[in-house]
Each structure stands twice: as structure tokens, then as C-alpha cells.
N, C-alpha and C. Protein backbone atom coordinates (compact mmCIF):
# COMPACT_ATOMS: atom_id res chain seq x y z
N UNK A 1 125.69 70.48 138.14
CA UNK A 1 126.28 71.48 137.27
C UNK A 1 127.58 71.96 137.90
N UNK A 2 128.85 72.10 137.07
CA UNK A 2 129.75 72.35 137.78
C UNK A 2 130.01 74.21 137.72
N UNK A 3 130.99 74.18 138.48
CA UNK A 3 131.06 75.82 138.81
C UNK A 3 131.34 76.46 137.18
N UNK A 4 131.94 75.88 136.35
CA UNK A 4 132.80 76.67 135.48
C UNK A 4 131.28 76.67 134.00
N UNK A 5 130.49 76.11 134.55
CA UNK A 5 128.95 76.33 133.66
C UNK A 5 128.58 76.63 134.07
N UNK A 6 128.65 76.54 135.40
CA UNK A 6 127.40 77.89 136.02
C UNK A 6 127.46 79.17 135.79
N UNK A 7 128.87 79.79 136.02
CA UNK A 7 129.48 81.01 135.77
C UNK A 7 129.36 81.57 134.47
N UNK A 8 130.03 80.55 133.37
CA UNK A 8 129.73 80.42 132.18
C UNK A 8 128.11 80.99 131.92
N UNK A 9 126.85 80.35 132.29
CA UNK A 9 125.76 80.59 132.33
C UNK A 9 125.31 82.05 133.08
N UNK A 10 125.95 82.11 134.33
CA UNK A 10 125.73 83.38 135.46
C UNK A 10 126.13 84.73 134.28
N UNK A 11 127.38 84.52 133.59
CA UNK A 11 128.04 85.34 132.58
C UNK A 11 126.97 86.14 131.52
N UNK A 12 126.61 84.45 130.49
CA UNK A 12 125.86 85.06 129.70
C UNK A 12 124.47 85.60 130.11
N UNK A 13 123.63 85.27 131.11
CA UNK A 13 122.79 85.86 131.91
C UNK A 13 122.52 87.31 132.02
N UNK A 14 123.76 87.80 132.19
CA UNK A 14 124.12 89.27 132.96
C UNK A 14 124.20 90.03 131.83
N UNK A 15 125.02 88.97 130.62
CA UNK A 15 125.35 90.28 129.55
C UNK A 15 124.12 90.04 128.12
N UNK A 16 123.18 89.68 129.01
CA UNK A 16 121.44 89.54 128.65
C UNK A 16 120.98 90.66 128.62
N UNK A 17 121.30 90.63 130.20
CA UNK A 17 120.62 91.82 131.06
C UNK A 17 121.22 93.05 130.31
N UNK A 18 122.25 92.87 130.62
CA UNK A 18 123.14 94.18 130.18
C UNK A 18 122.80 94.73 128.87
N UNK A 19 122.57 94.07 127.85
CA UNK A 19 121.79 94.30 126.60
C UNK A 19 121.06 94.77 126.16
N UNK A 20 119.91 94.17 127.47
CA UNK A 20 118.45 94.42 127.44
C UNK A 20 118.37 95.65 128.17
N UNK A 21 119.10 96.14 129.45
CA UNK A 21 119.20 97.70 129.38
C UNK A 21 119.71 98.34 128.93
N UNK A 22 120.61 98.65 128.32
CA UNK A 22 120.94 99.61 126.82
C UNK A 22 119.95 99.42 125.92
N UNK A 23 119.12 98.48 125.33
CA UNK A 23 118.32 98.39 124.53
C UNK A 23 117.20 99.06 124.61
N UNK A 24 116.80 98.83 126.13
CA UNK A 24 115.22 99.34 126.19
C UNK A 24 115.96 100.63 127.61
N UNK A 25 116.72 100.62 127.75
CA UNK A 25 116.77 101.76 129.14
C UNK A 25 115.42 101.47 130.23
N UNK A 26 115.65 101.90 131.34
CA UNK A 26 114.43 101.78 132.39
C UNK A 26 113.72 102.88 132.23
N UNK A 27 112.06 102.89 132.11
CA UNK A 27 111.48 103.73 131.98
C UNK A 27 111.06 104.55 133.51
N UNK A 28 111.54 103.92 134.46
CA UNK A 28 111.34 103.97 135.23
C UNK A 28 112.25 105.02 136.29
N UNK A 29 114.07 105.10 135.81
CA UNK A 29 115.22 105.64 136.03
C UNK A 29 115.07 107.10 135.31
N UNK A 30 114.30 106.39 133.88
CA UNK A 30 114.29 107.99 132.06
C UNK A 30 112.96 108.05 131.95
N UNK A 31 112.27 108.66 132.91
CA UNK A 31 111.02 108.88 132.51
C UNK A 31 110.01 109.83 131.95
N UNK A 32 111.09 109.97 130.88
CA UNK A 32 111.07 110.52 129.42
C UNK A 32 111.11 109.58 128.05
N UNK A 33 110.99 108.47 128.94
CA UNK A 33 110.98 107.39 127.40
C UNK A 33 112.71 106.80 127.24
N UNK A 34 112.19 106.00 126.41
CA UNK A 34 113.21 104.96 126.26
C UNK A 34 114.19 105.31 125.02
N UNK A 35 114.07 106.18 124.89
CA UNK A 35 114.92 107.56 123.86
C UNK A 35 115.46 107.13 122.61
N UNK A 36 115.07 106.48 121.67
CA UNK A 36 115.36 105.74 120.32
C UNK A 36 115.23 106.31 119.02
N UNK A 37 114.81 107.58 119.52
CA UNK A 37 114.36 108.11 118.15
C UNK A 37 115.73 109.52 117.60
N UNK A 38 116.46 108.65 118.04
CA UNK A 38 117.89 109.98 117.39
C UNK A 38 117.93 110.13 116.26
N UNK A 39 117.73 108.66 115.34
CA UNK A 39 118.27 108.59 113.80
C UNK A 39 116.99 108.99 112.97
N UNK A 40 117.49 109.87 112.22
CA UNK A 40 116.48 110.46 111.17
C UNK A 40 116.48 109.82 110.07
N UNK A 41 115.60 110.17 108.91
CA UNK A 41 115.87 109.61 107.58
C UNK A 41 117.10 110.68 106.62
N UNK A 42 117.86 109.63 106.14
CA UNK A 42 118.85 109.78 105.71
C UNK A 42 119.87 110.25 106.86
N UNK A 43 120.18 109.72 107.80
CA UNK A 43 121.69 110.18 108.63
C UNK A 43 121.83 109.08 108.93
N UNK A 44 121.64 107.82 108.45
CA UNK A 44 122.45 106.68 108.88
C UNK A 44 122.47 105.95 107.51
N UNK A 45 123.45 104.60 107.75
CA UNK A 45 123.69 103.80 106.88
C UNK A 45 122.66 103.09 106.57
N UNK A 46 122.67 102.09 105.13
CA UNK A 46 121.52 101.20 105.26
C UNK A 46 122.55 100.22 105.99
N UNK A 47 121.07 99.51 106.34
CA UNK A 47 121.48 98.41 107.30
C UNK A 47 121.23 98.91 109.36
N UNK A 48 121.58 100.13 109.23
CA UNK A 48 121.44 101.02 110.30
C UNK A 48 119.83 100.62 110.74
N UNK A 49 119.56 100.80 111.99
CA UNK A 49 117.71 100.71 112.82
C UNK A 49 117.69 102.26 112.13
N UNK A 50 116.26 102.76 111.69
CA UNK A 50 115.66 103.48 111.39
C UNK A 50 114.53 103.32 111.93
N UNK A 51 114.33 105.02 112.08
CA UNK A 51 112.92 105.12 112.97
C UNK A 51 111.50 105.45 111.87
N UNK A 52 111.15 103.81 112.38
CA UNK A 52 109.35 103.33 111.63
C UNK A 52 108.66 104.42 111.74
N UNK A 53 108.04 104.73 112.88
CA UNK A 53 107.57 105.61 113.72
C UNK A 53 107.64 106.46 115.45
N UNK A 54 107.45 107.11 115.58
CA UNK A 54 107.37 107.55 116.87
C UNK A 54 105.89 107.53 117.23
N UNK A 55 105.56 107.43 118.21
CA UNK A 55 104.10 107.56 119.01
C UNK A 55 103.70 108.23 120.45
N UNK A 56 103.65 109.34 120.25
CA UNK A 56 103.27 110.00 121.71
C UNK A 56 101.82 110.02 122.47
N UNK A 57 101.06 109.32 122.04
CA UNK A 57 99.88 109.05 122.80
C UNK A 57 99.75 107.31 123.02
N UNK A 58 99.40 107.10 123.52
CA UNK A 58 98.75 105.55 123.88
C UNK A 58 98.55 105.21 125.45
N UNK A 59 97.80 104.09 125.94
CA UNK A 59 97.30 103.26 127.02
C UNK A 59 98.05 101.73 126.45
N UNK A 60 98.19 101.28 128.24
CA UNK A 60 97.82 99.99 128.32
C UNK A 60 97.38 99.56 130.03
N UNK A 61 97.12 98.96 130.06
CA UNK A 61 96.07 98.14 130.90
C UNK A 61 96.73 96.86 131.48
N UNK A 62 97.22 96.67 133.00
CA UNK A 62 97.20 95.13 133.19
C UNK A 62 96.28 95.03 134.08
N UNK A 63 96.02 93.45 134.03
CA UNK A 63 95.35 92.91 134.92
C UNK A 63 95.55 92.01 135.74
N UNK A 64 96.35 91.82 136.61
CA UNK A 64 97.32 91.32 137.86
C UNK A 64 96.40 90.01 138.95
N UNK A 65 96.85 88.65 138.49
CA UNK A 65 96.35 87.65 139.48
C UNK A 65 96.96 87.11 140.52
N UNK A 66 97.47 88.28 141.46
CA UNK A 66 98.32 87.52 142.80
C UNK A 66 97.86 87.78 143.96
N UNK A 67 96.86 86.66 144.17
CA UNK A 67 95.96 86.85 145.12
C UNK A 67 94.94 88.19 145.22
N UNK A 68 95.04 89.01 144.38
CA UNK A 68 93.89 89.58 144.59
C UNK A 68 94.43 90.95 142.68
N UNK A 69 92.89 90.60 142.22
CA UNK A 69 92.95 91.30 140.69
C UNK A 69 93.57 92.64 141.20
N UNK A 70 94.07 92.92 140.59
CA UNK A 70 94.63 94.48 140.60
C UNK A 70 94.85 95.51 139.28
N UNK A 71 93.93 96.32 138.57
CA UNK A 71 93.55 96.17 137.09
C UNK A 71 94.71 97.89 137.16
N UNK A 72 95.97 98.04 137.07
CA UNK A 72 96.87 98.84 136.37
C UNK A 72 96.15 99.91 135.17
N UNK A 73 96.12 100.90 134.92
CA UNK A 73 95.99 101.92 133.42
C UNK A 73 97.23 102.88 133.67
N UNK A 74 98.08 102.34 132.71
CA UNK A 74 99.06 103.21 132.59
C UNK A 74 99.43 104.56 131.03
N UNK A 75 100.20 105.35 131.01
CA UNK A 75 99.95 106.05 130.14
C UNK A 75 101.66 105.66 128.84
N UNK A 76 101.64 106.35 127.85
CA UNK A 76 102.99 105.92 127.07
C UNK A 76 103.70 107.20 127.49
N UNK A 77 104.82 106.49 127.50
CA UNK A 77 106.07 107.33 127.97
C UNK A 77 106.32 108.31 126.65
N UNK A 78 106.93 109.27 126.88
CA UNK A 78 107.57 109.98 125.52
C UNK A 78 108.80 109.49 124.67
N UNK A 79 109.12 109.71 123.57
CA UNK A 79 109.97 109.08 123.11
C UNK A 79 110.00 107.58 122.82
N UNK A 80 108.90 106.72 122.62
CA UNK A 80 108.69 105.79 122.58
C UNK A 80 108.58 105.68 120.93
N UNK A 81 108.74 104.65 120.14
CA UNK A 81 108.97 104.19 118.90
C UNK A 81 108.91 102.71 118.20
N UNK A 82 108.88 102.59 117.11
CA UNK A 82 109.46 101.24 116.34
C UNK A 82 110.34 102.08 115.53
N UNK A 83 111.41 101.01 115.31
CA UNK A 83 112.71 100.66 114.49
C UNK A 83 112.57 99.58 113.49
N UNK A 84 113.16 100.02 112.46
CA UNK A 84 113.45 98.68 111.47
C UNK A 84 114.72 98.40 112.24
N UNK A 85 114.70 97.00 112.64
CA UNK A 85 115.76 95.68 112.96
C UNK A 85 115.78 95.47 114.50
N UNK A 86 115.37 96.97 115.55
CA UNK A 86 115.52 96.63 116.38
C UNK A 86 113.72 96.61 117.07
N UNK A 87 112.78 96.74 116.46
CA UNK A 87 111.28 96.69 116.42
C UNK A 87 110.93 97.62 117.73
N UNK A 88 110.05 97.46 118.38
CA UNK A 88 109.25 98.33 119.60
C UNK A 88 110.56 98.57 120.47
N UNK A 89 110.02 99.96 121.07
CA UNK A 89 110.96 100.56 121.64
C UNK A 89 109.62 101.32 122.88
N UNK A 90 108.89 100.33 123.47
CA UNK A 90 107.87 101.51 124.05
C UNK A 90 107.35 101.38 125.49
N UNK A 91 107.17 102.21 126.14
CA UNK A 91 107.22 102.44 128.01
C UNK A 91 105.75 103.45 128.13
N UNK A 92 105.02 101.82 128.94
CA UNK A 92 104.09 102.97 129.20
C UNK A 92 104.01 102.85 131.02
N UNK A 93 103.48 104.00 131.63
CA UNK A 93 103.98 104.00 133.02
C UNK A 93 102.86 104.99 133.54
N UNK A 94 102.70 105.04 135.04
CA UNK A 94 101.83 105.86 135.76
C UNK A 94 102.22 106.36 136.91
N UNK A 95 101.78 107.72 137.48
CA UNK A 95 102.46 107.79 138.77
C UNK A 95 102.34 107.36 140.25
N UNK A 96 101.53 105.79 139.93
CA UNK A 96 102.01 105.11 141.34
C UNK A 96 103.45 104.69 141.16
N UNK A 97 103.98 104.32 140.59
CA UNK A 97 105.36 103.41 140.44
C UNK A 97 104.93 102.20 139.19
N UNK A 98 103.53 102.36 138.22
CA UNK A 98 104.06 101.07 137.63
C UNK A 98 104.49 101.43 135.99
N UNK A 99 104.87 100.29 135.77
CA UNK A 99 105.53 100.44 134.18
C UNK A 99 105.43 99.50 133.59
N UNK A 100 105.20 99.14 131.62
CA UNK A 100 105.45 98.30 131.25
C UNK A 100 106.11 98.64 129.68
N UNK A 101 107.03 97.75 129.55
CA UNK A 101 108.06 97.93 128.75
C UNK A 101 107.66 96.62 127.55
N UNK A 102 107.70 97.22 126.14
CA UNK A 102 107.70 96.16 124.94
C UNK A 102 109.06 96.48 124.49
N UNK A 103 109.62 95.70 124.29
CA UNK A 103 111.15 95.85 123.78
C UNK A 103 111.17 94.46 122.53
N UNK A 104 111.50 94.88 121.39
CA UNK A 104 111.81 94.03 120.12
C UNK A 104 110.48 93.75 119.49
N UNK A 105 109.66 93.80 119.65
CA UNK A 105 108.21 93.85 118.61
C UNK A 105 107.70 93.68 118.00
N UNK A 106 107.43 93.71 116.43
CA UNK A 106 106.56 94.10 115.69
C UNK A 106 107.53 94.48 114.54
N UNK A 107 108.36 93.61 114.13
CA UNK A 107 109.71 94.14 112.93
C UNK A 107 110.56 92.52 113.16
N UNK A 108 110.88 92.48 111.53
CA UNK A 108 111.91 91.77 111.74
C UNK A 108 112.94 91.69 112.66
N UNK A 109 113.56 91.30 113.72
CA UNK A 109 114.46 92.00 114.18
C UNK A 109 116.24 91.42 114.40
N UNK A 110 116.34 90.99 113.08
CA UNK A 110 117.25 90.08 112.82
C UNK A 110 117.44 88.78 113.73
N UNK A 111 119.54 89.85 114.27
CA UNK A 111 120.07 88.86 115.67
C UNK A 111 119.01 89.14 117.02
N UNK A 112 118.23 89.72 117.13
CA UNK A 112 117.58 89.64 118.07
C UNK A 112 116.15 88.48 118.15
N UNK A 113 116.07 87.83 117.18
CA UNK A 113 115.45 86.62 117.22
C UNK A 113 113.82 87.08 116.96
N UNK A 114 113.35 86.30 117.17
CA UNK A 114 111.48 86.20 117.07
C UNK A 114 110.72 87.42 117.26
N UNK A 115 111.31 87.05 118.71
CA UNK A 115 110.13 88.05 119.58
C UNK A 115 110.97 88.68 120.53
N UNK A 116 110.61 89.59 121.20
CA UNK A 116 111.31 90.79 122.05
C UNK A 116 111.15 90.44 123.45
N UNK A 117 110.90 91.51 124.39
CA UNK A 117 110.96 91.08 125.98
C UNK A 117 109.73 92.27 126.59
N UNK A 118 108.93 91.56 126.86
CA UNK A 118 107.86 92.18 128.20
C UNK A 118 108.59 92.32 129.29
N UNK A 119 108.60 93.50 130.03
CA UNK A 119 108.79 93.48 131.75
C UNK A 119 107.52 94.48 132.26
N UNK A 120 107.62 94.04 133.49
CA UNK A 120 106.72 94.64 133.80
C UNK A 120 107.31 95.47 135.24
N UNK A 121 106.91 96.92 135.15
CA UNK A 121 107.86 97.54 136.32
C UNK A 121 106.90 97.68 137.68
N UNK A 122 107.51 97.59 138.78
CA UNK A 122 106.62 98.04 139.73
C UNK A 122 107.27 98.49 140.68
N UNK A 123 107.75 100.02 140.93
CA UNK A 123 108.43 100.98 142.43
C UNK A 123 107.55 100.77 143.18
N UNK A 124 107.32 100.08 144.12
CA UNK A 124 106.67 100.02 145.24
C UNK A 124 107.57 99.29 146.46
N UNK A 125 108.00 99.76 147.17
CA UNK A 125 109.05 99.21 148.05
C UNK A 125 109.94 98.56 147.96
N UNK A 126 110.65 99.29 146.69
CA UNK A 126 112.24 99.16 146.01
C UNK A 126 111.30 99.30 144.44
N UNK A 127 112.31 98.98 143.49
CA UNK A 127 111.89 98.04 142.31
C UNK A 127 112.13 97.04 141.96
N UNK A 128 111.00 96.49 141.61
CA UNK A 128 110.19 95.02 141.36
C UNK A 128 110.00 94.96 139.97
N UNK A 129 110.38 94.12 139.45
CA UNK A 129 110.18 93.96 138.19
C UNK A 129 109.72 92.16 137.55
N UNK A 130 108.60 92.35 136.78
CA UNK A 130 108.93 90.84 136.12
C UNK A 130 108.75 90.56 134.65
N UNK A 131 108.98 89.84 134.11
CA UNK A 131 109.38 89.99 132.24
C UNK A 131 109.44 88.49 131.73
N UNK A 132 108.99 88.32 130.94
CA UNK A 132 109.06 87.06 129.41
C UNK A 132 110.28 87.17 129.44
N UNK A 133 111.10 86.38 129.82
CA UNK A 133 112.74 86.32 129.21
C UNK A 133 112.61 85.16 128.42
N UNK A 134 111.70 84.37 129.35
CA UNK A 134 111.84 82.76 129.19
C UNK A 134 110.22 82.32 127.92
N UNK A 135 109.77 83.51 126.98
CA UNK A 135 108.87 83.39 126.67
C UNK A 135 107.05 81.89 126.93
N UNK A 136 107.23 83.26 127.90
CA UNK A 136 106.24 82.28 129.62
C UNK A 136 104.96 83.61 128.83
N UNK A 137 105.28 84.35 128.07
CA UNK A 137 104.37 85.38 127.69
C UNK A 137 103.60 85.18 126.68
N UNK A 138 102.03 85.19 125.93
CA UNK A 138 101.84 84.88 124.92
C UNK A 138 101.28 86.34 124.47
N UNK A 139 102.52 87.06 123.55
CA UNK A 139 102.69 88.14 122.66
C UNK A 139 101.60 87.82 121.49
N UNK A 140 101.23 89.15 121.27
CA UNK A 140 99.75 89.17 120.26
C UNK A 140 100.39 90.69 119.43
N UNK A 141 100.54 90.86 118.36
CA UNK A 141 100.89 92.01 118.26
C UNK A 141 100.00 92.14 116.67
N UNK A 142 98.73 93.48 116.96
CA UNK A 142 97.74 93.39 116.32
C UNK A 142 97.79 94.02 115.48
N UNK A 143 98.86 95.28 115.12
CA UNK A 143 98.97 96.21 114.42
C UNK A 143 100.61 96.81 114.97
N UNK A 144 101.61 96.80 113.50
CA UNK A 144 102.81 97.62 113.97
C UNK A 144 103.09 98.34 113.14
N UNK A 145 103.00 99.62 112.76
CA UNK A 145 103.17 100.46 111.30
C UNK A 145 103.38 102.33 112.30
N UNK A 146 103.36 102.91 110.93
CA UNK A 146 103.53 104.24 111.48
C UNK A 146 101.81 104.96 112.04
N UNK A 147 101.25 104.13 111.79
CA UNK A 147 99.33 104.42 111.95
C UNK A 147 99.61 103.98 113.58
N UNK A 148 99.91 102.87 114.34
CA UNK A 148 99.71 102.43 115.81
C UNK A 148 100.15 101.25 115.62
N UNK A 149 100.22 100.66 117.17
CA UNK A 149 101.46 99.84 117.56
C UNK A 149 100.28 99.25 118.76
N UNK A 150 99.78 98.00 118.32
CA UNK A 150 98.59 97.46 119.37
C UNK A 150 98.30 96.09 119.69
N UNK A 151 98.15 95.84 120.49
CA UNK A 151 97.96 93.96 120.97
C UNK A 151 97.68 94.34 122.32
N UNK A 152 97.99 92.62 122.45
CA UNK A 152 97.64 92.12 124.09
C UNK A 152 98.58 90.56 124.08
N UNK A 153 98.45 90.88 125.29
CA UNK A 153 99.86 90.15 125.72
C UNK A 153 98.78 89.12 127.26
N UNK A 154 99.15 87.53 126.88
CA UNK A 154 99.12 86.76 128.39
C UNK A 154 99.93 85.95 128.83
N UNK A 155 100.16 86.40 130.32
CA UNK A 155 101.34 86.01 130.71
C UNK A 155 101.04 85.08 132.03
N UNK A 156 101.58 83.73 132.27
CA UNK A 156 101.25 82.43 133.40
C UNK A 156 102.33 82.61 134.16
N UNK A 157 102.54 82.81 135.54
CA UNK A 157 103.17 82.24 136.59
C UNK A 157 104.65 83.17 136.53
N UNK A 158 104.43 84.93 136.13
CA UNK A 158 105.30 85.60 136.56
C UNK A 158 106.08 85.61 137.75
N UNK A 159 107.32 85.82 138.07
CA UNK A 159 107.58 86.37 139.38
C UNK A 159 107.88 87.48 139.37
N UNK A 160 107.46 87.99 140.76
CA UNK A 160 108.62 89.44 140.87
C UNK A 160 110.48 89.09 141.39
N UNK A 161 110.90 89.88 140.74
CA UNK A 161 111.93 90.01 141.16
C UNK A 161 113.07 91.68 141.22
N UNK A 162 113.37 91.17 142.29
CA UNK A 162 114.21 92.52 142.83
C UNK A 162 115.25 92.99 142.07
N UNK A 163 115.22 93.91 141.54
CA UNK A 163 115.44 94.86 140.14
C UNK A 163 117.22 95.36 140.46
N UNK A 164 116.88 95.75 141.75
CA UNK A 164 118.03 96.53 142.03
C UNK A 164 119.35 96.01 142.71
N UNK A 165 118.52 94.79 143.70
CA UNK A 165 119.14 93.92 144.71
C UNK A 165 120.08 92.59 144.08
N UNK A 166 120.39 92.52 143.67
CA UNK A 166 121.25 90.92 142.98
C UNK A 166 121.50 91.05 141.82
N UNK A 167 121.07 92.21 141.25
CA UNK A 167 121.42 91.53 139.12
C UNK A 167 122.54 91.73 138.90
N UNK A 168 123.30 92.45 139.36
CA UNK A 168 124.87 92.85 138.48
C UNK A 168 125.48 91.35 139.66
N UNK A 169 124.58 90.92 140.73
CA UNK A 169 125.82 89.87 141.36
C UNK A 169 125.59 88.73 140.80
N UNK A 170 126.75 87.93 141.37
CA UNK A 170 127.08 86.13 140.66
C UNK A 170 125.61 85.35 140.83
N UNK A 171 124.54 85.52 141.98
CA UNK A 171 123.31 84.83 141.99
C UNK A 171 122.26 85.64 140.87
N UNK A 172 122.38 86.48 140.16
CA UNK A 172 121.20 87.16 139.31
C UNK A 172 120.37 87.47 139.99
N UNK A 173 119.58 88.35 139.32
CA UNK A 173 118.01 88.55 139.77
C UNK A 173 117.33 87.75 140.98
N UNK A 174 117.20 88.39 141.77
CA UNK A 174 116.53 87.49 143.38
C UNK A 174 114.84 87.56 143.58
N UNK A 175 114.28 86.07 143.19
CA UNK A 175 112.63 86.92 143.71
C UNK A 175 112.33 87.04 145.02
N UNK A 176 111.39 87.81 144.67
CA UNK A 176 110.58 88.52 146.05
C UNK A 176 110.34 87.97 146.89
N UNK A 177 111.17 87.34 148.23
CA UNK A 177 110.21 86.14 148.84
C UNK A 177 109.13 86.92 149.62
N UNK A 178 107.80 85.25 149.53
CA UNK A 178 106.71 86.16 150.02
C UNK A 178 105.50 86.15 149.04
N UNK A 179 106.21 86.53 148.00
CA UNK A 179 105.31 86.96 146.75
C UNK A 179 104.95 85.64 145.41
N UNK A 180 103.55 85.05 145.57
CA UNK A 180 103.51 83.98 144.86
C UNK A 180 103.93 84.21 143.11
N UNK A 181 103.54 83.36 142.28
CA UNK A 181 103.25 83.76 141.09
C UNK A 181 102.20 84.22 140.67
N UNK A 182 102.19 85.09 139.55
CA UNK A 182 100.76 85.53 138.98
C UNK A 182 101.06 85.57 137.47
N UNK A 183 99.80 85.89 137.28
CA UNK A 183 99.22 85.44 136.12
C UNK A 183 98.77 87.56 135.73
N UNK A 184 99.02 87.54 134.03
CA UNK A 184 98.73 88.68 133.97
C UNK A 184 98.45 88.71 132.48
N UNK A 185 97.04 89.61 132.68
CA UNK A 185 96.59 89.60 131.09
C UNK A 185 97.00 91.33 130.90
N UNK A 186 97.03 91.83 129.53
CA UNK A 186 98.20 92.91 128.96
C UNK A 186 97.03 93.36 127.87
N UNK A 187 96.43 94.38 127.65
CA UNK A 187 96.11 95.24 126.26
C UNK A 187 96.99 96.50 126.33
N UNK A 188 97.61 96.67 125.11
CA UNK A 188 98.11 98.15 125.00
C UNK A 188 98.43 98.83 123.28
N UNK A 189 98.22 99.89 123.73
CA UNK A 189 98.11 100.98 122.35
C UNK A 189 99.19 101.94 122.24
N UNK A 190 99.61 102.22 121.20
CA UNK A 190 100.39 103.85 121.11
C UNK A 190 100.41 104.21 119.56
N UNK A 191 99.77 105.18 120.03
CA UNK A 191 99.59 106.04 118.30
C UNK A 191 100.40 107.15 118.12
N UNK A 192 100.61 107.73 116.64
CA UNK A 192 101.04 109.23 116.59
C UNK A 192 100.40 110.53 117.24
């Protein structure tokens, strides 16, 4: 691969990333939620994301295979939502350091394609993060309306990678050395 595709590639990579945090914000940085719910009915255009619902209660649950089960219950962040066009908007998190983020969801969501992006957060000696970019995730989404927002999600041969350490540089996202792959099964809820 020569330099001027790699870069090319390193480029669009970043302004992925860059996307994907304005989109979903870190629940982890705003842990007050991923803050989507500005637009009311009637103060925007059609065509405009409108807010489906908001949901201030819900769980989800991982269940972590890297070298040893590690079963996560985290709670939903505030300010969490669906949108028409831009779908799930929702952070659920606990106060060891972990988090997990549904971003695009459960809605048409036009230019944003199919399906949305899982990450999964973890502050534990820096932040660690790992996510479906490369849909390595198999998304289940059981219910998306203004009633609740529910599935389960399985995910093969995650890595972690260092959140803070490499992403804005020319190598991207750096994994964890040290840290094998895992495997992670996902239930989660959020109601009104």
C-alpha cells in the first residue's frame, strides 16, 4: 500500500471517528448523557432528526470473555434517546469506569447506513475502549418506539483499544498490548 492510500485511508478513518464523537459524545467525558434531545416537536424543519423518544430508566448487562467472565450491570445515562434519521442515541454506564454506547439503532437512518456503532467503554487505567466499527457485532434490536428501546447484542474477537493515546495521530487507535481478544455477549433496556 502506498503512502498516499494509506493517509488517504488514515484520513477517512479519523473523520469516522470524528463523526462518531459528535454523534454519540463520550458518556464517559458527559456523564449526563449523550445530550440529543434539544429538538422539540415543531422547532425544526421536516427532514430535521426529531426526538422519537427520550428514556430515563434502563439496564444493560455485559458479559466479558478475556480470560476470565466478568458479568458488567450498568445503569442508562440521562439524556439518552431515539431520533428519526439519526436512531439510538443511548449510554449506559456505572461507577467503576464502565460504559456502553448504542449509537444509530433502531430507525431508518438514512446516510448513516444499516446499522449504528457499539463501543464499549472501560476507565480503568486510562480509557479503553472497544466497538463494532467493522460490524464484528451481531446487533438484535427487539423493540425501538417511544414504549422502550431493547435487544442484545454478540460480539467475537473485540479488542481494546487506547481511547486517548493515538486516535487524533497518523497510526489511529492503538490496542492494548497484553490484552487478548474477547468475546462479549450484550442485553440492554431503556424505558420512559
Amino acid at each position: 500500500m502506498d503512502r498516499h492510500r494509506r493517509a488517504r485511508g488514515v484520513a477517512a478513518a479519523l473523520l469516522t471517528l470524528l463523526v462518531g464523537a459528535i454523534v454519540s459524545g463520550c458518556g464517559l467525558l458527559y456523564p449526563d448523557g449523550p445530550g440529543w434531545s434539544y429538538f422539540g416537536p415543531g422547532e425544526i424543519d421536516e427532514g430535521m432528526p426529531r426526538t422519537i423518544a427520550e428514556y430515563e430508566r434502563g439496564t444493560a448487562t455485559l458479559v466479558l470473555s478475556d480470560g476470565t467472565e466478568e458479568r458488567v450491570e450498568l445503569t442508562l445515562a440521562p439524556h439518552s434517546s431515539l431520533m428519526s434519521v439519526m436512531g439510538s442515541q443511548l449510554y449506559w454506564t456505572n461507577d467503576d469506569g464502565w460504559g456502553l454506547g448504542l449509537m444509530g439503532y433502531g430507525q431508518d437512518t438514512g446516510g448513516f447506513g444499516p446499522s449504528g456503532m457499539l463501543q464499549i467503554d472501560r476507565a480503568i487505567r486510562g480509557h479503553w475502549t472497544a466497538g463494532d466499527y467493522m460490524g464484528i457485532c451481531d446487533v438484535t434490536i427487539e423493540r425501538s418506539d417511544e414504549q422502550a428501546f431493547r435487544g442484545r447484542a454478540s460480539c467475537d474477537a473485540l479488542r481494546w483499544t487506547d481511547a486517548m493515546g493515538g486516535m487524533f495521530g497518523m497510526r489511529g487507535p492503538q490496542v492494548i498490548e497484553g490484552q487478548e481478544p474477547f468475546d462479549a455477549e450484550i442485553v440492554f433496556e431503556a424505558l420512559p
